[in-house]
N, C-alpha and C. Protein backbone atom coordinates (compact mmCIF):
# COMPACT_ATOMS: atom_id res chain seq x y z
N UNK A 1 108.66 118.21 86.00
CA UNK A 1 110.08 118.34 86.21
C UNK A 1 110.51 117.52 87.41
N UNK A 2 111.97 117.28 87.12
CA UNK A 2 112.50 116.21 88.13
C UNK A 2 113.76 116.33 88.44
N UNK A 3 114.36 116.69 89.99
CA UNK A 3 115.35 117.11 90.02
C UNK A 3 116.94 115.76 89.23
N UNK A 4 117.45 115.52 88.83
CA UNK A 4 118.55 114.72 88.36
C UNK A 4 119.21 114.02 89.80
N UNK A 5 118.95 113.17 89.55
CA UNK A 5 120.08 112.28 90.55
C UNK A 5 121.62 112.89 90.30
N UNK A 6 122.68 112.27 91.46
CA UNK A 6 124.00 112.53 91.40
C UNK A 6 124.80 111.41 90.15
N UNK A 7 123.93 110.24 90.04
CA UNK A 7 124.40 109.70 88.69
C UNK A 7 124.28 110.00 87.36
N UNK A 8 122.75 110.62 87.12
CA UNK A 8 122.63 111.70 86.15
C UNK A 8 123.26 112.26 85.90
N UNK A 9 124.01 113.36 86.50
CA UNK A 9 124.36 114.62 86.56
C UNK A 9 125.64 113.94 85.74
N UNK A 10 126.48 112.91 85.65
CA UNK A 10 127.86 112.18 84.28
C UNK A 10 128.98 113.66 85.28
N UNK A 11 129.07 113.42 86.61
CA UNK A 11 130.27 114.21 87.11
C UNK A 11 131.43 113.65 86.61
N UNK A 12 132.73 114.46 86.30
CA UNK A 12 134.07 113.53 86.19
C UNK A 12 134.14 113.58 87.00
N UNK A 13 135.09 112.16 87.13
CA UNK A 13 136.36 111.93 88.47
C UNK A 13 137.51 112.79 88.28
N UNK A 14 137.84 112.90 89.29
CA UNK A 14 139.80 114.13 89.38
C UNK A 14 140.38 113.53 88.24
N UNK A 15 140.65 112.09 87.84
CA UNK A 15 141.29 111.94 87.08
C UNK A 15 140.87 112.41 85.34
N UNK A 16 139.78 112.12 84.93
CA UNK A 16 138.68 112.66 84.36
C UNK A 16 139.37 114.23 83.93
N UNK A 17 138.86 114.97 84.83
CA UNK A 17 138.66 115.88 84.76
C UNK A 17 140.05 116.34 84.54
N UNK A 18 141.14 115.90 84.98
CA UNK A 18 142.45 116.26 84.62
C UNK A 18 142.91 116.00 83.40
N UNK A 19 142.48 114.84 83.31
CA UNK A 19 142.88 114.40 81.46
C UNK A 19 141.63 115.21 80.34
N UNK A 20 140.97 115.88 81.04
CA UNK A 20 140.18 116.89 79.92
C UNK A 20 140.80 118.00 79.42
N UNK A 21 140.48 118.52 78.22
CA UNK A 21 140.76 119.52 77.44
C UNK A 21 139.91 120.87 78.48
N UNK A 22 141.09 121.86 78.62
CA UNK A 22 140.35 123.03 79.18
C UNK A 22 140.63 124.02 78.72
N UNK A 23 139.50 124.85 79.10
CA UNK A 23 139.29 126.59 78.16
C UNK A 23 140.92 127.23 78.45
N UNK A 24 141.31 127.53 77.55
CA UNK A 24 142.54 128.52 77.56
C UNK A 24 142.83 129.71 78.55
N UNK A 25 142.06 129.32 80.07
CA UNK A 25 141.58 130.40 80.82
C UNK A 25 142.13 129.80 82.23
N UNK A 26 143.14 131.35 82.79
CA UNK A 26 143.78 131.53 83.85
C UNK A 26 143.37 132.36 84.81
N UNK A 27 142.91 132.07 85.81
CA UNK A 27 142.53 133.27 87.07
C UNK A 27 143.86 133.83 87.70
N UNK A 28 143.84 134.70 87.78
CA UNK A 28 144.89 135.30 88.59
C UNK A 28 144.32 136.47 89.71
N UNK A 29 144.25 135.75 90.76
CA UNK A 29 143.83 136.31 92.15
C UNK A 29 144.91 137.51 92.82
N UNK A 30 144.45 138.94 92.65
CA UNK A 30 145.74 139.65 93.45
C UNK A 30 145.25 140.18 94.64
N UNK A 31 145.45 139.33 96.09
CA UNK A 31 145.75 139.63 96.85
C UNK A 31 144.50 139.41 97.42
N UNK A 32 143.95 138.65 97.41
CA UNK A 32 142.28 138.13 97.98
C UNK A 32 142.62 138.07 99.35
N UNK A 33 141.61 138.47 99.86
CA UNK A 33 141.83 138.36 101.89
C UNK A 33 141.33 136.89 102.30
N UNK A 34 140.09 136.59 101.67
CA UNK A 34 139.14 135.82 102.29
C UNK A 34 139.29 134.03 101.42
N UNK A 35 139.51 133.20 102.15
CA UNK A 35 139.42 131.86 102.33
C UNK A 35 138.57 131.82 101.33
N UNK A 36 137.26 131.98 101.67
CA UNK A 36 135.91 131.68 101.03
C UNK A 36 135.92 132.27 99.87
N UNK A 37 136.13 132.88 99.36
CA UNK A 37 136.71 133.80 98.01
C UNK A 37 137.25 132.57 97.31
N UNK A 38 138.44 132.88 97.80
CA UNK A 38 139.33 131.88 96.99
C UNK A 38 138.67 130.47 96.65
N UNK A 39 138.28 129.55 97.88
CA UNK A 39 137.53 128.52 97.79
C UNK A 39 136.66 128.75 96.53
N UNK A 40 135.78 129.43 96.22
CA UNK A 40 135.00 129.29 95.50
C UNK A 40 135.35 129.95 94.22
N UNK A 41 135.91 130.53 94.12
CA UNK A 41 136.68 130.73 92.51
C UNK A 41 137.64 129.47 92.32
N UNK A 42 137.83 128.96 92.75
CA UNK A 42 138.78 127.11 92.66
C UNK A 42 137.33 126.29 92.25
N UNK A 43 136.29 126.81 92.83
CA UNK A 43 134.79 125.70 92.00
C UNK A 43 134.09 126.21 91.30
N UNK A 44 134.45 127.66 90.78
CA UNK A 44 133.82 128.44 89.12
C UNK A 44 134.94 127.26 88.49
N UNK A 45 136.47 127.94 88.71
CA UNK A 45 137.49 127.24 87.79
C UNK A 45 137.15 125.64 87.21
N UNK A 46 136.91 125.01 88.44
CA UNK A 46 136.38 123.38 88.64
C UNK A 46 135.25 123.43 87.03
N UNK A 47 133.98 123.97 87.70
CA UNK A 47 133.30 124.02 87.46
C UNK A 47 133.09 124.12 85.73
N UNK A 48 134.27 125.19 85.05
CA UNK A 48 133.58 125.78 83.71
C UNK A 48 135.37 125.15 82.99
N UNK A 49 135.77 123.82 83.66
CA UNK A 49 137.27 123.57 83.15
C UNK A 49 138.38 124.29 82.65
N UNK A 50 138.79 125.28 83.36
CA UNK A 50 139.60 126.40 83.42
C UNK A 50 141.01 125.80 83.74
N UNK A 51 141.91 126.54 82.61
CA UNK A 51 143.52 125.94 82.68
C UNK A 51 143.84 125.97 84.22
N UNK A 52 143.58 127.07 84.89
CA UNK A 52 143.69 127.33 86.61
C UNK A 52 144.01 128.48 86.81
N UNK A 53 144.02 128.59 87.57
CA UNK A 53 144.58 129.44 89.12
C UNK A 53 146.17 129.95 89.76
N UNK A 54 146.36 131.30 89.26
CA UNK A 54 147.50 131.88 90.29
C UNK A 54 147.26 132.57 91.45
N UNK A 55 147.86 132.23 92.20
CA UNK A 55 147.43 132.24 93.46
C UNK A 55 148.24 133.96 93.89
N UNK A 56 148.22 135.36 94.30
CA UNK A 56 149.32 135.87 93.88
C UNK A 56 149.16 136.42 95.90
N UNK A 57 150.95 137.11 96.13
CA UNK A 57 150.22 138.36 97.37
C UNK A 57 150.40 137.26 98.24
N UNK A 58 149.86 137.96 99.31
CA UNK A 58 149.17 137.20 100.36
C UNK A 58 147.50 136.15 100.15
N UNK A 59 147.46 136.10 98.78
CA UNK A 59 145.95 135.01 98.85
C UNK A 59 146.38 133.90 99.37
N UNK A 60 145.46 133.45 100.14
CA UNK A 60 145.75 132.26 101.03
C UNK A 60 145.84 130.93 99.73
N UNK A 61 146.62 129.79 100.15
CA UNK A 61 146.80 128.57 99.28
C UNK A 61 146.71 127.48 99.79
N UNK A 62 145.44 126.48 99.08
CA UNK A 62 145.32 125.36 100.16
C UNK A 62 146.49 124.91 100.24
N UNK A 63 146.81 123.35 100.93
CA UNK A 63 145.44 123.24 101.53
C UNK A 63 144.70 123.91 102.58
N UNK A 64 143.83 123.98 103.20
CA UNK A 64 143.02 124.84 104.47
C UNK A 64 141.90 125.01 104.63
N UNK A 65 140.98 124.12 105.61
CA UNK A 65 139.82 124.36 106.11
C UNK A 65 138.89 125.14 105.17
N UNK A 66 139.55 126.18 105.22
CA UNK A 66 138.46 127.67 105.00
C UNK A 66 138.23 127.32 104.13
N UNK A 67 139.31 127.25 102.88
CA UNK A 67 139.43 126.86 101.33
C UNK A 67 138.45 125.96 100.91
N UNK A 68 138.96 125.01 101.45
CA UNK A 68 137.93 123.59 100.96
C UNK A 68 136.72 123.82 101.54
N UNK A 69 136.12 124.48 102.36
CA UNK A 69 135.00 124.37 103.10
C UNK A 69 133.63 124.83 101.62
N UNK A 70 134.47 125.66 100.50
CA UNK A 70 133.61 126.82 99.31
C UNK A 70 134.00 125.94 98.04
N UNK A 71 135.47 125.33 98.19
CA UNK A 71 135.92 124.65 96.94
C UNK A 71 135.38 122.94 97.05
N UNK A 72 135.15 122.94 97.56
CA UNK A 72 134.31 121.53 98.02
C UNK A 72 135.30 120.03 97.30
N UNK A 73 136.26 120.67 97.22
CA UNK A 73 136.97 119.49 96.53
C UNK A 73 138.15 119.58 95.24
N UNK A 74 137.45 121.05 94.66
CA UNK A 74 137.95 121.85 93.52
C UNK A 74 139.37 122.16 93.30
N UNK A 75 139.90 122.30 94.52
CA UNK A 75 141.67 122.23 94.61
C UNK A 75 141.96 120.93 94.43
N UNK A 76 141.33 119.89 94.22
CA UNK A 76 142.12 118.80 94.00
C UNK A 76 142.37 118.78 92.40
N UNK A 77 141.27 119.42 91.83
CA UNK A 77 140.98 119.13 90.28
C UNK A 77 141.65 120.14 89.76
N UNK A 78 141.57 121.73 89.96
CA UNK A 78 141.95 122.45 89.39
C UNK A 78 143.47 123.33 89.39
N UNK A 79 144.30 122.81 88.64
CA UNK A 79 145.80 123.09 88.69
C UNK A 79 145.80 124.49 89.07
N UNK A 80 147.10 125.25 89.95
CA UNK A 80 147.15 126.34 90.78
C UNK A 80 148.69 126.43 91.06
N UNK A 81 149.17 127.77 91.06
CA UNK A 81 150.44 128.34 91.12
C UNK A 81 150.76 129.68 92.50
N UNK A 82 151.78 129.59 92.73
CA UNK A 82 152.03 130.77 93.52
C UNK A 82 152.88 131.65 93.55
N UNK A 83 152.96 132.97 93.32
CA UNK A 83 153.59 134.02 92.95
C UNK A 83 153.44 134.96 94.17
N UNK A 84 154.52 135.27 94.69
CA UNK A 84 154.85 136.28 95.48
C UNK A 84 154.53 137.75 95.32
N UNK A 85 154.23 137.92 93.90
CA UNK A 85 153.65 138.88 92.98
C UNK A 85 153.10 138.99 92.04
N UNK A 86 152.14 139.84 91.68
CA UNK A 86 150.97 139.68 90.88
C UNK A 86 151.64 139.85 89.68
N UNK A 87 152.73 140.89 89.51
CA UNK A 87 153.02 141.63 88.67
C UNK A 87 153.97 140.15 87.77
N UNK A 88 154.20 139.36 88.49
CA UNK A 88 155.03 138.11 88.12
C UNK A 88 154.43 137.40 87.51
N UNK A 89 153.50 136.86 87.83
CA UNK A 89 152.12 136.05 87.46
C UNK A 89 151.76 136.82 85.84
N UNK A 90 151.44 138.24 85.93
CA UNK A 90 151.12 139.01 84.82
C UNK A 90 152.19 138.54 83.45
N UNK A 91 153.64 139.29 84.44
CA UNK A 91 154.38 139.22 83.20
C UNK A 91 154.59 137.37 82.26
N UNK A 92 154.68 136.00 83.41
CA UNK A 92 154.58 135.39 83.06
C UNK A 92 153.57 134.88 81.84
N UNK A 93 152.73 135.24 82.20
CA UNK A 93 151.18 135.18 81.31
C UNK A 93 151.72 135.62 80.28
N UNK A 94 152.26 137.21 80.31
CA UNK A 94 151.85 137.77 78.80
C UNK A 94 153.04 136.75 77.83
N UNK A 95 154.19 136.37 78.24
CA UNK A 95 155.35 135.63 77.84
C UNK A 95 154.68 134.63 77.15
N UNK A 96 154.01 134.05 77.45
CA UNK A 96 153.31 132.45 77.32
C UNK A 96 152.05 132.91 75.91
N UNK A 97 152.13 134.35 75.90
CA UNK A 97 150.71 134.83 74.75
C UNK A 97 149.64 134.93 75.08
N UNK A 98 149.37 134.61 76.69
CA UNK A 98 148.25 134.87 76.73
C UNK A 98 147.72 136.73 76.99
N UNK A 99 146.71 137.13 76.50
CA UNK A 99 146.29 137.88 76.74
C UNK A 99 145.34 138.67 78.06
N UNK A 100 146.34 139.29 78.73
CA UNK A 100 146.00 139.65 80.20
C UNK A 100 144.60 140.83 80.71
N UNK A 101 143.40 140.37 80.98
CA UNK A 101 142.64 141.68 81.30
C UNK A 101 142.51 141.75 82.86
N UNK A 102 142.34 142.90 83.41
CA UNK A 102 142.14 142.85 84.98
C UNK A 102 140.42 143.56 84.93
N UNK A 103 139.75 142.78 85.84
CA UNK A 103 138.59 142.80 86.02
C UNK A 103 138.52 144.21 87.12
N UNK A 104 137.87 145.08 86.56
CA UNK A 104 138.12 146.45 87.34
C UNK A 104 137.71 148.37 86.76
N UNK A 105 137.44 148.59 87.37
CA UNK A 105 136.52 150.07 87.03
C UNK A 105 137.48 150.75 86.59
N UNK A 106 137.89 151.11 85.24
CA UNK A 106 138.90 151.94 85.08
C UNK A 106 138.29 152.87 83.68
N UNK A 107 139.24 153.97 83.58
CA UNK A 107 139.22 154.95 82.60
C UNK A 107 139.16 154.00 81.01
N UNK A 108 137.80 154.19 80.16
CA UNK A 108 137.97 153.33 79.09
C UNK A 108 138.01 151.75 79.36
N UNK A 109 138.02 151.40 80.08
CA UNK A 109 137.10 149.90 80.57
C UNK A 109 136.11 149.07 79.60
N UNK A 110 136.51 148.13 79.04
CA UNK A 110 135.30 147.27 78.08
C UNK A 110 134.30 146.97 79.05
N UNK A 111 132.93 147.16 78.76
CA UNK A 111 132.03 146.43 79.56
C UNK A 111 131.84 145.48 78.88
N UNK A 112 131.44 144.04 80.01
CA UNK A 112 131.66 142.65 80.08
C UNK A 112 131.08 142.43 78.43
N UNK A 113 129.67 142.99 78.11
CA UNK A 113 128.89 142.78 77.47
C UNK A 113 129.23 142.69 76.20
N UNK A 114 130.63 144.21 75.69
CA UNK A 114 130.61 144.25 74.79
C UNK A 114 132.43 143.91 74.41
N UNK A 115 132.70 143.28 75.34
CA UNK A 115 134.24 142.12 74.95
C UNK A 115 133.70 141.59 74.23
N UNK A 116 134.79 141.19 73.02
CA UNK A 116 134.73 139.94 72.45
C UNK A 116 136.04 139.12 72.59
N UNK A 117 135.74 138.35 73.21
CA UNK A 117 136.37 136.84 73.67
C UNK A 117 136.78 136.36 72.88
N UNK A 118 135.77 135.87 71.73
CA UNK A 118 136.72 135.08 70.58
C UNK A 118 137.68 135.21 69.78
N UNK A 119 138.14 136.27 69.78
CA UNK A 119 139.19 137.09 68.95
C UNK A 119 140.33 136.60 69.68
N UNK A 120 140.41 136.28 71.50
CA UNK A 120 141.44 136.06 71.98
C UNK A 120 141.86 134.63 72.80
N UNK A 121 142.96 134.02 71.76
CA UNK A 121 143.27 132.42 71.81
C UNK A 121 143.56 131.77 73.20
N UNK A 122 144.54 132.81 74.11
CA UNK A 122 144.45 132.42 75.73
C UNK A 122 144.59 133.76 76.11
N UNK A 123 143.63 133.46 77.26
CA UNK A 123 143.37 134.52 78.16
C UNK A 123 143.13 134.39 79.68
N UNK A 124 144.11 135.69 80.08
CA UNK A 124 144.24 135.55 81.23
C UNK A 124 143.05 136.53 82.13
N UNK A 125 142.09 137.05 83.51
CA UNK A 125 141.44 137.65 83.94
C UNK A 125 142.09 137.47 85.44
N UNK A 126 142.26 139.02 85.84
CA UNK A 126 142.91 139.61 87.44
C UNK A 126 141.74 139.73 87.93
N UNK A 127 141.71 139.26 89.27
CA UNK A 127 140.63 139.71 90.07
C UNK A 127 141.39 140.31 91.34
N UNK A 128 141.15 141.20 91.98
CA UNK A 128 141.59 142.26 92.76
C UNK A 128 141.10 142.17 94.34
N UNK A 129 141.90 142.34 94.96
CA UNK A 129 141.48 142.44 96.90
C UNK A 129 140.08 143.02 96.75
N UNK A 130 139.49 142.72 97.73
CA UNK A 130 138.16 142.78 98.23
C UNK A 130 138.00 144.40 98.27
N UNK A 131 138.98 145.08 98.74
CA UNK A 131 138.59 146.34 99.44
C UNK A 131 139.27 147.94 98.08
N UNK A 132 140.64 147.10 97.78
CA UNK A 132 140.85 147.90 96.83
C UNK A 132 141.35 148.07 95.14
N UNK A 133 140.73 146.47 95.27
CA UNK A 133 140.62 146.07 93.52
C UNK A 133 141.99 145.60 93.34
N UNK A 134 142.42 145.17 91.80
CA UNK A 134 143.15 145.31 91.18
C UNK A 134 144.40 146.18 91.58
N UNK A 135 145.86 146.39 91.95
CA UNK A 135 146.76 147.06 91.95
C UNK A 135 146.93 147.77 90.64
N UNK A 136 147.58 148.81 90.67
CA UNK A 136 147.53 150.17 89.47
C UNK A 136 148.88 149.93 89.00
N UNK A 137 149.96 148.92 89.54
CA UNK A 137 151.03 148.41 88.44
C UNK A 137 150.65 147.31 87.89
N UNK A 138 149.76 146.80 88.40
CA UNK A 138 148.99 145.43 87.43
C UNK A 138 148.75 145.68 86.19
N UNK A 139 147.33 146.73 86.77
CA UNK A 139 147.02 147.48 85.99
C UNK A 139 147.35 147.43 84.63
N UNK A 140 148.57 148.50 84.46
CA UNK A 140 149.37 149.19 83.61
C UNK A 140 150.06 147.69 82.69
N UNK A 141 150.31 146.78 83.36
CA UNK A 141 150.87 145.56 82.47
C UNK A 141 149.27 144.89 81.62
N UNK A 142 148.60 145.46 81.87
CA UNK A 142 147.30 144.70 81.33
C UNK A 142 146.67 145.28 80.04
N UNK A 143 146.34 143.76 79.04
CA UNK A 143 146.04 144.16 78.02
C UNK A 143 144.78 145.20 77.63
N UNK A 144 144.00 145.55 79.03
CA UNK A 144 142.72 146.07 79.18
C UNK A 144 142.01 145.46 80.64
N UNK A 145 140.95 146.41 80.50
CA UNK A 145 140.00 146.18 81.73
C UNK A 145 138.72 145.90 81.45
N UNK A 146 138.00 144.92 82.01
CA UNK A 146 136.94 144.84 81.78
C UNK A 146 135.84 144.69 82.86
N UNK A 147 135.19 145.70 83.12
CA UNK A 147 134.10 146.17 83.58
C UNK A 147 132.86 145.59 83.62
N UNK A 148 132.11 144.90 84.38
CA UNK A 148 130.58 144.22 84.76
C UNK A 148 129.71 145.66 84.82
N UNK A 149 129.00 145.97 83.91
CA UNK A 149 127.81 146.57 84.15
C UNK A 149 127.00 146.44 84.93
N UNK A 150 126.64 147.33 86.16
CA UNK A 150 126.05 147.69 87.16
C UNK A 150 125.00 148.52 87.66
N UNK A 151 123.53 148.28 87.61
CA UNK A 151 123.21 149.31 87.68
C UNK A 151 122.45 149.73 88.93
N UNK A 152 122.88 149.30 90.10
CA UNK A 152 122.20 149.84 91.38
C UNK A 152 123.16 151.05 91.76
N UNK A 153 122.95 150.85 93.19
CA UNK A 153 123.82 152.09 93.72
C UNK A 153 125.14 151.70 94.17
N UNK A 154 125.10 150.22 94.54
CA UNK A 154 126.61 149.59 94.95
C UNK A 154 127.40 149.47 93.27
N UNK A 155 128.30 149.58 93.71
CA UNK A 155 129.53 149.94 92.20
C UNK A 155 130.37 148.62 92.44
N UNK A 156 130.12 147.34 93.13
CA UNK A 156 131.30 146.73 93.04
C UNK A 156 130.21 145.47 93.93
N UNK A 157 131.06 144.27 93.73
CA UNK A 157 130.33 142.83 93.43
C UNK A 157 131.61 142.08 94.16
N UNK A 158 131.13 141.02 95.25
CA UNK A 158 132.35 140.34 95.54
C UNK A 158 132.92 139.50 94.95
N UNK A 159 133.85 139.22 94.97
CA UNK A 159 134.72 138.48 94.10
C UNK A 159 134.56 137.03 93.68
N UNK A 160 133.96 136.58 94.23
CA UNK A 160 133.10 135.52 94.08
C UNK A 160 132.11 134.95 92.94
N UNK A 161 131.32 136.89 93.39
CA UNK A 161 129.90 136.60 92.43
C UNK A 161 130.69 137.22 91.02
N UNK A 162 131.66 138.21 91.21
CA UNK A 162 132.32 138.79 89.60
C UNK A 162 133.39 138.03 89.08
N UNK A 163 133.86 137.04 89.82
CA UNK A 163 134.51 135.62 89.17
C UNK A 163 133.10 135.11 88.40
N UNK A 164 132.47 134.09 89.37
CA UNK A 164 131.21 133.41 88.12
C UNK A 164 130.36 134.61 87.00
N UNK A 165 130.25 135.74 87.47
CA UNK A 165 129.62 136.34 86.13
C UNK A 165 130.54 136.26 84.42
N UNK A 166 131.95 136.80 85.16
CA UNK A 166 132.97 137.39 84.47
C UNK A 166 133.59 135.88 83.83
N UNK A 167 133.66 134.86 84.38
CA UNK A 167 134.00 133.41 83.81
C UNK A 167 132.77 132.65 83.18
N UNK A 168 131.93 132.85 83.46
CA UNK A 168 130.66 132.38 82.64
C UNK A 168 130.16 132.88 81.18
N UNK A 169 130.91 134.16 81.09
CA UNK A 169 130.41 135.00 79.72
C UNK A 169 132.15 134.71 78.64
N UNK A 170 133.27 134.56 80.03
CA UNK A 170 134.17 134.05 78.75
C UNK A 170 133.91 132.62 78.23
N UNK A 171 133.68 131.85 79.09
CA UNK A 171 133.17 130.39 78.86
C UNK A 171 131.86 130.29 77.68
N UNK A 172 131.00 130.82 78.05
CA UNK A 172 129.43 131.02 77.39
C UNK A 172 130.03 131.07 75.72
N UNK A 173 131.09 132.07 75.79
CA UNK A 173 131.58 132.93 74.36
C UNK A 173 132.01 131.93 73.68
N UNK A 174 133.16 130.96 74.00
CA UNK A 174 133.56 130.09 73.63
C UNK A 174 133.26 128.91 73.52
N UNK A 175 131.74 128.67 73.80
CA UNK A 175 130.88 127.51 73.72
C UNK A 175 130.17 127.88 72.40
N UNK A 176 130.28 128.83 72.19
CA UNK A 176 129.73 129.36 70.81
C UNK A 176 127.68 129.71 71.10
N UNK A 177 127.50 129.50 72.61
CA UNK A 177 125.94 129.78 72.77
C UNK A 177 125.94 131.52 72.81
């Protein structure tokens, strides 16, 4: 085995990557504290060609140090919006058809495992403040919740690592692997 050079690897350019076809898939961030968070859900998005990013709340919006320091570049590529409210962002979404889930421990909750993705043409996924998830009027506008199966003693995953799990299995789905 041999690690791939950076020419190997066939990266797009911004422009590239802008004129590509992307997954029918919207992040909608409510109320993220942390820079580095955000940064790096802008390079899952990058990463798995995701329509983009609403920015909602107080989540910070590049440009900014912090941001780019995790997105490594990813805000340049990956289109991004800002809403004063989550609940705005939501209702916009559902208007447009896409289908809204908020990523979050709730009563009757799909686990990740047993969504099926393909059934739904655009789709939107809430990811929730660090400390107290998802908001409970979000919530209530959402087509469902879907739940990461967990089985230690910690009940909850930073937002970071439950962005790439939770975007990798809608992506994965729709790659047809």
């Amino acid at each position: 085995m041999r690690k791939l050079s950076m020419d190997e690897l066939n990266r797009k350019s911004v422009s590239e990557f802008k004129q590509s076809e992307k997954f029918p898939v919207v992040v909608v961030l409510d109320n993220i504290r942390s820079m580095h968070n955000v940064g790096s859900v802008f390079r899952t998005a990058d990463a798995f060609l995701l329509r983009g990013i609403y920015l909602c709340g107080y989540t910070p919006q590049p440009p900014h140090r912090d941001i780019n320091k995790t997105a490594l570049g990813a805000t340049e590529t990956v289109e991004w919006k800002y809403y004063p409210q989550t609940l705005e962002a939501v209702k916009q979404l559902k208007e447009e058809g896409y289908k809204v889930f908020a990523i979050e421990q709730v009563e009757s909750s799909i686990m990740l495992d047993k969504f099926l993705v393909d059934e739904i043409e655009k789709i939107a996924v809430v990811f929730g403040n660090e400390v107290s998830g998802v908001e409970q009027e979000v919530i209530k506008w959402c087509d469902g919740c879907i739940e990461i199966p967990q089985l230690g003693m910690k009940h909850s995953l930073n937002i970071s690592v439950a962005a790439g799990i939770v975007l990798w299995e809608i992506v994965r789905t729709r790659m047809g692997n």
